[in-house]
Protein backbone atom coordinates (compact mmCIF):
# COMPACT_ATOMS: atom_id res chain seq x y z
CA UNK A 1 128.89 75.32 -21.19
CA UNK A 2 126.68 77.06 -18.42
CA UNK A 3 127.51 77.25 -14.95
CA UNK A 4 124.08 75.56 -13.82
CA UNK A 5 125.18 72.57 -16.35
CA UNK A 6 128.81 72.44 -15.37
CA UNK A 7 128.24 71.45 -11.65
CA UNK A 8 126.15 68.33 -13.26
CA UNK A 9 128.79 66.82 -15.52
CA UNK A 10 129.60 64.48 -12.92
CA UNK A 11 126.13 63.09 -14.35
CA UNK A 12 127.86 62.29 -17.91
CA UNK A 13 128.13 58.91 -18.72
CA UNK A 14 126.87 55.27 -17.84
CA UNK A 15 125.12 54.38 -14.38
CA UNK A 16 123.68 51.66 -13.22
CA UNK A 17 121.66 50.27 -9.30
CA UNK A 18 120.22 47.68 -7.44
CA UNK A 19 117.06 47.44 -5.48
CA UNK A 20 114.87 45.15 -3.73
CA UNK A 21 111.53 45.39 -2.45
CA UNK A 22 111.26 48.83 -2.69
CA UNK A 23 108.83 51.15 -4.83
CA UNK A 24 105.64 48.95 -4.14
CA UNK A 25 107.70 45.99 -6.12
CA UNK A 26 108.37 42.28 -4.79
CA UNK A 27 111.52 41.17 -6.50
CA UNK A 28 115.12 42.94 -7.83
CA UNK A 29 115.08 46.01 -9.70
CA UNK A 30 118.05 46.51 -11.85
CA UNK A 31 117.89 49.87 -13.68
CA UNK A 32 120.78 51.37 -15.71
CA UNK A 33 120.62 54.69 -17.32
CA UNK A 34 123.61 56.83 -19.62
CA UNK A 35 123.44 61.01 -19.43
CA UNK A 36 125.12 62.49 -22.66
CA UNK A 37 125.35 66.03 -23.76
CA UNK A 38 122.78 65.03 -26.77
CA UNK A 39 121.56 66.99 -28.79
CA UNK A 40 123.93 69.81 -27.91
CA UNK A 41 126.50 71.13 -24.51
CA UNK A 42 123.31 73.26 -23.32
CA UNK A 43 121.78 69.91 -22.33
CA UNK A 44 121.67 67.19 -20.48
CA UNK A 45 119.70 63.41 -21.85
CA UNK A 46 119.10 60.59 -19.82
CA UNK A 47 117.92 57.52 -21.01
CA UNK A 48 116.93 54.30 -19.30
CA UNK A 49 115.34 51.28 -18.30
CA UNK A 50 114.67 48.95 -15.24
CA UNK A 51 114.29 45.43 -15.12
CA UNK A 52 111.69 43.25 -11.92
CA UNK A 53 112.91 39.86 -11.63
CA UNK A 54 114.61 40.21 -14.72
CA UNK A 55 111.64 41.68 -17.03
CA UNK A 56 112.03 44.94 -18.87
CA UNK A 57 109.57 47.50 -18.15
CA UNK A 58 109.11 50.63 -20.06
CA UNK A 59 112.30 52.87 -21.06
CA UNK A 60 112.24 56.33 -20.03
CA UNK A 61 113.74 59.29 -21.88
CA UNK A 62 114.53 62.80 -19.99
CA UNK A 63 115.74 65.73 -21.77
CA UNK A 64 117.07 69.14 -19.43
CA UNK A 65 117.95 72.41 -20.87
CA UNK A 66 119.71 75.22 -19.39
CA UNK A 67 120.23 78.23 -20.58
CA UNK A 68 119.11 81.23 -22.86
């Protein structure tokens, strides 16, 4: 694993937060999101979704690489 990576494995595994009334929304925003190492240690996915008021909006997919 590279050094930039290995300070961000804190990152790995299953989050999840709370707002309300913030970003330009009226209501609770739940969002949870999961890092993983996919598809290989020389990266770093994060996938997610949020919820207003209890509806789903779209999921959102991030993919970092680091490295040669």
């Amino acid at each position: 694993m590279s050094e930039p990576l290995r300070k961000l494995e804190f990152l790995i595994g299953k989050w999840k937060g709370r707002a309300e009334n913030q970003f330009d929304e009226k209501g609770v925003i739940d969002g949870t999101f999961e890092c993983t190492h996919d598809p290989g240690e020389k990266f770093i996915a994060m996938m997610g979704e949020s919820r207003t008021n209890g509806k789903a909006s779209a999921p959102c997919t991030h993919i970092s690489h680091v490295g040669p």
